[in-house]
Structure formats: C-alpha cells, structure tokens
C-alpha atoms as a PDB file:
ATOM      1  CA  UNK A   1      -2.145 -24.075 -25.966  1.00  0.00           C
ATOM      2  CA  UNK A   2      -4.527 -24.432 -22.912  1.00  0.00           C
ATOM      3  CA  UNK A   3      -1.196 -24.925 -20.994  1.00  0.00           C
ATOM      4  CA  UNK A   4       0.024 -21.477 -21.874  1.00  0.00           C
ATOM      5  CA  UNK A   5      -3.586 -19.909 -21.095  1.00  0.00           C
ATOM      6  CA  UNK A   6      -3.403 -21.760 -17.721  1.00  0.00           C
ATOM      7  CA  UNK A   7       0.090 -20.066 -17.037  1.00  0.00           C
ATOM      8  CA  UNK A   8      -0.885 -16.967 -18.045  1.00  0.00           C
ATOM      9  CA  UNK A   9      -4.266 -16.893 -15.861  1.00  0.00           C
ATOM     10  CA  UNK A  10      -1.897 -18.362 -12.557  1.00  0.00           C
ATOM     11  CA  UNK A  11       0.734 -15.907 -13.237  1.00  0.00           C
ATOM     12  CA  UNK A  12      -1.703 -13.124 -13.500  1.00  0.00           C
ATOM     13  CA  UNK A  13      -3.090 -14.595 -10.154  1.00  0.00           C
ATOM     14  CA  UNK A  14       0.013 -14.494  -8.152  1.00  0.00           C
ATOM     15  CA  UNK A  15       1.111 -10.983  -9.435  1.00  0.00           C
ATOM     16  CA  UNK A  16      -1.968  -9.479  -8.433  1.00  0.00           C
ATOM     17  CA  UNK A  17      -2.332 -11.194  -4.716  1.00  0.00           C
ATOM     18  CA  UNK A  18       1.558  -9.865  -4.699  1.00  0.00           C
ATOM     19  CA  UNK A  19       0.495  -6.136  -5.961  1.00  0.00           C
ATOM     20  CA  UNK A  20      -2.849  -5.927  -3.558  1.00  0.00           C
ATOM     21  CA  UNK A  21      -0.549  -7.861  -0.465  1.00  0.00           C
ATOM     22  CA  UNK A  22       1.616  -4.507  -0.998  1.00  0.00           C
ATOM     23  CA  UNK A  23      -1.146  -1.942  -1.463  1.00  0.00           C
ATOM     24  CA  UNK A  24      -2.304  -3.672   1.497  1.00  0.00           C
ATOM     25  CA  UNK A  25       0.936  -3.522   3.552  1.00  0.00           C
ATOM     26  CA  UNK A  26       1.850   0.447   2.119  1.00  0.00           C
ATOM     27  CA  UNK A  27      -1.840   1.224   3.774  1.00  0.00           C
ATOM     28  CA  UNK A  28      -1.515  -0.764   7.221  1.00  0.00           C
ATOM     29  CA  UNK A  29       1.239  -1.918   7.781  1.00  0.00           C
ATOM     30  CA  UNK A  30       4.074   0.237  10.166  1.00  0.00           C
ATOM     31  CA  UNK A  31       7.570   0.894   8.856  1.00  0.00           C
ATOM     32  CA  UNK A  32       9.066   1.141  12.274  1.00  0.00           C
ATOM     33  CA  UNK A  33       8.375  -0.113  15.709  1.00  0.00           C
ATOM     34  CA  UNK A  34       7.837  -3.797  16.198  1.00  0.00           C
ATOM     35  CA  UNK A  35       6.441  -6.125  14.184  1.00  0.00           C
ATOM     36  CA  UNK A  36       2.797  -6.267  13.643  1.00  0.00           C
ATOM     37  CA  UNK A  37       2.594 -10.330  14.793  1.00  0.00           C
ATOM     38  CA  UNK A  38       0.959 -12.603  12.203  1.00  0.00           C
ATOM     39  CA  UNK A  39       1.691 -16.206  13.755  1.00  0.00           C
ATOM     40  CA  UNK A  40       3.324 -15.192  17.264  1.00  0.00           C
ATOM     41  CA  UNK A  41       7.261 -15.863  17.136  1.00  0.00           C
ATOM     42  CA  UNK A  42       7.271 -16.953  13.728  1.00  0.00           C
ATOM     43  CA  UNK A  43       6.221 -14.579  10.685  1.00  0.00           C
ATOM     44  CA  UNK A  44       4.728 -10.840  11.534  1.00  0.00           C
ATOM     45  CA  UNK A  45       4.842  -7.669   8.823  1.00  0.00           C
ATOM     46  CA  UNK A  46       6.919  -4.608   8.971  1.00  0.00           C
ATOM     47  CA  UNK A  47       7.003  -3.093   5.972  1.00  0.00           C
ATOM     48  CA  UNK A  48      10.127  -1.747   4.222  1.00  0.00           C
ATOM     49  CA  UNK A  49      10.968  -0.236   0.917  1.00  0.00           C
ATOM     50  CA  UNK A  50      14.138  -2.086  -0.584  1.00  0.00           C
ATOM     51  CA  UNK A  51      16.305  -0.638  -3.199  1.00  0.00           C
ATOM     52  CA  UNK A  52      18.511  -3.329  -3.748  1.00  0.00           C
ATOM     53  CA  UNK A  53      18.277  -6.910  -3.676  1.00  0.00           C
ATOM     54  CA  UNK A  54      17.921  -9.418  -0.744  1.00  0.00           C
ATOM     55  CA  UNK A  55      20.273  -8.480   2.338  1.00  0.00           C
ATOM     56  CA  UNK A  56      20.040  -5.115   0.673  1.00  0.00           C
ATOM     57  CA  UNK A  57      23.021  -5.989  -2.022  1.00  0.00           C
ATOM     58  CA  UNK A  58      23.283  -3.617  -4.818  1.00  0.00           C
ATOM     59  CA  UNK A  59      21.576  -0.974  -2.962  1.00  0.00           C
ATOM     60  CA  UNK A  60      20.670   2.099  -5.151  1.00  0.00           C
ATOM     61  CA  UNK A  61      21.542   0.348  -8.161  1.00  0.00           C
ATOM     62  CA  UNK A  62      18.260   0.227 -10.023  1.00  0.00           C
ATOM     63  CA  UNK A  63      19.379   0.240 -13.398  1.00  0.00           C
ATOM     64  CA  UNK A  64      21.555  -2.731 -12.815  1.00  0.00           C
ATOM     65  CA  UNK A  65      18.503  -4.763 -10.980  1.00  0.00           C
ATOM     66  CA  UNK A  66      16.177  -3.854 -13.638  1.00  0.00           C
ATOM     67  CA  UNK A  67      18.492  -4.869 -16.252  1.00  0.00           C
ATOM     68  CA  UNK A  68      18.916  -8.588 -14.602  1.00  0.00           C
ATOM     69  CA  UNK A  69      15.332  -8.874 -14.436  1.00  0.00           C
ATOM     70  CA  UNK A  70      14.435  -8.152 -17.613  1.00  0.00           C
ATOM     71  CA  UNK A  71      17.272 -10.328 -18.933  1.00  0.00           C
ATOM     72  CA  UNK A  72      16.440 -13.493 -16.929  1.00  0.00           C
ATOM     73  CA  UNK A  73      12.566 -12.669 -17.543  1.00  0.00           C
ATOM     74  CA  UNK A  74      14.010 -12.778 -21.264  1.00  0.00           C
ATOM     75  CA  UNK A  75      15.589 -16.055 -20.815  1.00  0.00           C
ATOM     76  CA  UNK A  76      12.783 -17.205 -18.677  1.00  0.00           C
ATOM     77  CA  UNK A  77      10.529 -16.451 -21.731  1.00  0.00           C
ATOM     78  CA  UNK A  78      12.607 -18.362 -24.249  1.00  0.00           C
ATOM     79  CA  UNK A  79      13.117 -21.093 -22.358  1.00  0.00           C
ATOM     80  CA  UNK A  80       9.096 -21.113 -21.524  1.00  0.00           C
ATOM     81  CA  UNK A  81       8.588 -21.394 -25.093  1.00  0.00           C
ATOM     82  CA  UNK A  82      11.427 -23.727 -26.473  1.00  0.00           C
ATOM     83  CA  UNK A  83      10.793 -26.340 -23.371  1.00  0.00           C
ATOM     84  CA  UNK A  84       8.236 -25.541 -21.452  1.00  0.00           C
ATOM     85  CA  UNK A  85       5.514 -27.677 -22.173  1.00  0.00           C
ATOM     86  CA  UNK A  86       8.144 -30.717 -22.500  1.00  0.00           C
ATOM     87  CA  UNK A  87       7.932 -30.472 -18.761  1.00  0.00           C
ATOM     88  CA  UNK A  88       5.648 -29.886 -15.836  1.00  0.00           C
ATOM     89  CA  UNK A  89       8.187 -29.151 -13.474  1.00  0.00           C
ATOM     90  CA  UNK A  90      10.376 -26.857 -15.661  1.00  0.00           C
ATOM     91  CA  UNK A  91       6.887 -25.285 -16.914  1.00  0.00           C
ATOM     92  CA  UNK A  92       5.401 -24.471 -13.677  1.00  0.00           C
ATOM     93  CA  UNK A  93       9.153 -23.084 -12.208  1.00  0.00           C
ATOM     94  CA  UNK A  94       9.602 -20.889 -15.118  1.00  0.00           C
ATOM     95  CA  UNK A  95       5.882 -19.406 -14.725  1.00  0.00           C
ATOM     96  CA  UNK A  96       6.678 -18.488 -10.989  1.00  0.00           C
ATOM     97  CA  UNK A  97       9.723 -17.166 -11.669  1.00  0.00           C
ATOM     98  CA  UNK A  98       7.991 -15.022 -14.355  1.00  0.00           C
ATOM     99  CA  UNK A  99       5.458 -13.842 -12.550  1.00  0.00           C
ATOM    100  CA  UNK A 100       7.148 -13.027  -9.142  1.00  0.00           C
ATOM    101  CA  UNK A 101      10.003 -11.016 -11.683  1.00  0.00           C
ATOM    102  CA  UNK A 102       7.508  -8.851 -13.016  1.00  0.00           C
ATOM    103  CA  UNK A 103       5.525  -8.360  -9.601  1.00  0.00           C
ATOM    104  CA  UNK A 104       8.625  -6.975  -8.504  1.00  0.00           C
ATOM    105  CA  UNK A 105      10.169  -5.231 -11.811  1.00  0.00           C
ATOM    106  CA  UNK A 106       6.758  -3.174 -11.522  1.00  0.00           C
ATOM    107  CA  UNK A 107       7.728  -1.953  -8.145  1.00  0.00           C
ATOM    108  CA  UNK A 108      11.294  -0.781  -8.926  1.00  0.00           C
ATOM    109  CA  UNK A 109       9.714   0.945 -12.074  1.00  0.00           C
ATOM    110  CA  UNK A 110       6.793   2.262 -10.281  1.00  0.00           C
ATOM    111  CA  UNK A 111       7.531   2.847  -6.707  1.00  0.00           C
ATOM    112  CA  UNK A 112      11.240   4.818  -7.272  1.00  0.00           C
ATOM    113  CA  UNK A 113      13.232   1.865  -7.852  1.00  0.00           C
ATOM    114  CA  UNK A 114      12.057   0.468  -4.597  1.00  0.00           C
ATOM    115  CA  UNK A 115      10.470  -2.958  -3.455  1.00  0.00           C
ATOM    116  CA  UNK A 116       8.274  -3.477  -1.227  1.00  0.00           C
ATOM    117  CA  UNK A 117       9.385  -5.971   1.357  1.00  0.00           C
ATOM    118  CA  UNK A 118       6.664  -6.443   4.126  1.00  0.00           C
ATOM    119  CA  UNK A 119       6.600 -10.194   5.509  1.00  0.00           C
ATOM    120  CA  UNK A 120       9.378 -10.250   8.350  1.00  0.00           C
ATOM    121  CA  UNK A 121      10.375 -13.852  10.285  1.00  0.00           C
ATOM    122  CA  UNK A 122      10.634 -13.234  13.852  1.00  0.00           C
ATOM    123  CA  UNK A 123      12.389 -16.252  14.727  1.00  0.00           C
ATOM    124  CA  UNK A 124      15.252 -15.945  12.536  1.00  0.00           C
ATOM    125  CA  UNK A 125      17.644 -12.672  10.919  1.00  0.00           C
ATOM    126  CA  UNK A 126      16.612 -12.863   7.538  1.00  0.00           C
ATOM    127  CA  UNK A 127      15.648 -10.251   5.030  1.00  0.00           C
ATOM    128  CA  UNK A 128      12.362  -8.972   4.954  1.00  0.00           C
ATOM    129  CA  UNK A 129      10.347 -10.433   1.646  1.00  0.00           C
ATOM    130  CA  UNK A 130       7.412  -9.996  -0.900  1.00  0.00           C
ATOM    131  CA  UNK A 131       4.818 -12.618  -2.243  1.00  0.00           C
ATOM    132  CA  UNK A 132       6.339 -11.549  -5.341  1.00  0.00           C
ATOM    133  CA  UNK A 133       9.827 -12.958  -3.991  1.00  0.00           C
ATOM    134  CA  UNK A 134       8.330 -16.286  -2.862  1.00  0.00           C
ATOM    135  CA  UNK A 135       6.915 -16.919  -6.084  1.00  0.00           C
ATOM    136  CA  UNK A 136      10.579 -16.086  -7.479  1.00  0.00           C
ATOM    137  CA  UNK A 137      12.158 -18.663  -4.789  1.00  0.00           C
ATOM    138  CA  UNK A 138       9.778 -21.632  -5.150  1.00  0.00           C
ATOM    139  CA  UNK A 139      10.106 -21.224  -8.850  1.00  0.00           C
ATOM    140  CA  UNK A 140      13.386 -21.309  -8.392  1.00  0.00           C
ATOM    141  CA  UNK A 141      13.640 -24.542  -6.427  1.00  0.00           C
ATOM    142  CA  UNK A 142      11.182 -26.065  -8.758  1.00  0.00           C
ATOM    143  CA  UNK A 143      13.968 -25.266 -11.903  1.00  0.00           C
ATOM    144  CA  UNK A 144      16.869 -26.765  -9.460  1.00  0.00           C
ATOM    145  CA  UNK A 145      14.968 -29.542  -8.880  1.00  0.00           C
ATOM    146  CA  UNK A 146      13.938 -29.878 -12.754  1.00  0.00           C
ATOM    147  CA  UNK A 147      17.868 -29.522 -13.448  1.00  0.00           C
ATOM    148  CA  UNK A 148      19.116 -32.230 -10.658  1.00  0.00           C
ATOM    149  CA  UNK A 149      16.503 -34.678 -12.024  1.00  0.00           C
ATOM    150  CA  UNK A 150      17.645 -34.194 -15.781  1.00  0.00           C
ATOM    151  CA  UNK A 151      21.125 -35.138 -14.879  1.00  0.00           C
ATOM    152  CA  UNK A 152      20.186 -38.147 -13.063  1.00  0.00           C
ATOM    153  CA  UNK A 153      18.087 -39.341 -15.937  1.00  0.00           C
ATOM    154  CA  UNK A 154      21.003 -38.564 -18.030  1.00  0.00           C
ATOM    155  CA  UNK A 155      22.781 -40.239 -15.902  1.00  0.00           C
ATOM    156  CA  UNK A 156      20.701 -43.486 -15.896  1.00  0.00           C
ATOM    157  CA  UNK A 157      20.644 -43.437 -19.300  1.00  0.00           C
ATOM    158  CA  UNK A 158      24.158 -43.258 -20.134  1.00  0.00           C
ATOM    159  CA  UNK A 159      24.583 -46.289 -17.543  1.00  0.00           C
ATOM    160  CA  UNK A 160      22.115 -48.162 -19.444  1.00  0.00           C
ATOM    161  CA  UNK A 161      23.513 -47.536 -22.980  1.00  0.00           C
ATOM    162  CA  UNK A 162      26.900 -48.656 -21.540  1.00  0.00           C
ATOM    163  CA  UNK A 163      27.883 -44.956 -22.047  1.00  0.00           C
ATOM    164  CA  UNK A 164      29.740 -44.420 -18.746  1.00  0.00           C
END
C-alpha cells in the first residue's frame, strides 16, 4: 500500500513541475524568433502549441489523441494494479507513463486540444517537447526494458528446465 501512496505522491510531483514548467513557458517564453538559449548549442525554449502528436502527426485530431490516451492510461491503470508491485521496474515505468499522459491529456482538454511543447534541442531537428512528454518517454524505456528482461529470464529459464 505505501508503494501505491509513493506513486501517487511522485506522479502528482511530476505533473505539477510539468503544469507550472508550462504556465511558466505560456508567460515567458517567445513563440517565434530564436530560441531563448538554456545550455548554449544544446537545449533552449521556444514555446509552441501542438495539436497533434510528436512531428505534428495527427494534427487537429483531438478526439482521436484523447481517445489513445485515455485508453493506454486505462491499460496503464490495469496493468499498475494486476502487476505493478510484482516489479520495480514495470511499477515505476507505468507511474511515469501515467503521470506524463495525464499532464498532457489536461492540456488537450484544457488548452483547445493543444499541447504545450516548449523545450527545443538546438543541436539536432527534433520536435519540440514537454516535461510531461519526458516523463511519458523514460517511462516508456523503463517498460521496454522491463519487457526485454522478462523474455530473457524466460528465456533462461526455459534453458534450464531443458524447455528449449
């Protein structure tokens, strides 16, 4: 149970550094012109309201993106509470992924089906991004991860029982 109250209090964390980063960037933070310069040549914030997903894909499709979120949140959820505390790893990726979703379902509902996207890389083309999108990645990464070393154990153990 503590586990769960942890998640909660760390997702509730990283949703509200994402929603005050974007307060924060909708305040300060120039739409066009260059780059305001955070670490020169590297990462600098230009702000950006994106209706669709990364690269812009699905582009004034709203109902469609909010309807993916709230089904993977949905799965996200069930699979939080069927295996979750089985596993760090799976745990921890499922709370980020959770918590970055609805950072970012709260835009689209609240800011006309728009995301904020304010942290730009100067050094290579890549789509303008949210802390709520980070969260979203590592988690993510973390559930890959989780996934690749399942099968190996699998894998191991099917060796071992002669299974192979």
């Amino acid at each position: 149970m503590i586990n769960y109250i942890i998640a909660v209090v760390v997702g509730a964390l990283v949703l509200a550094a994402d929603q005050y980063t974007k307060f924060l960037a909708e305040r300060f933070v120039p739409m066009t012109g260059p780059a305001m310069e955070f670490i020169p040549g590297l990462i600098g914030f230009w702000r950006t309201n994106n209706g669709g997903a990364a690269w812009g894909f699905l582009e004034g499709h709203t109902w469609i993106l909010l309807s993916l979120t709230v089904i993977i949140m949905i799965i996200c959820v069930a699979m939080l509470l069927k295996y979750g505390l089985k596993n760090k790893l799976l745990f921890w990726s499922l709370t980020l992924v959770l918590s970055g979703g609805i950072g970012n379902l709260i835009d689209r509902i609240f800011r006309g089906g728009k995301v904020v996207d304010f942290i730009y890389l100067e050094f290579m083309d890549f789509p303008m991004f949210n802390l709520a999108d980070c969260a979203i990645v590592i988690g993510a990464c973390l559930m890959i991860l989780y996934f690749i070393i399942d099968i190996v154990k699998e894998t191991n153990s099917r060796k071992a029982d002669g299974n192979v």
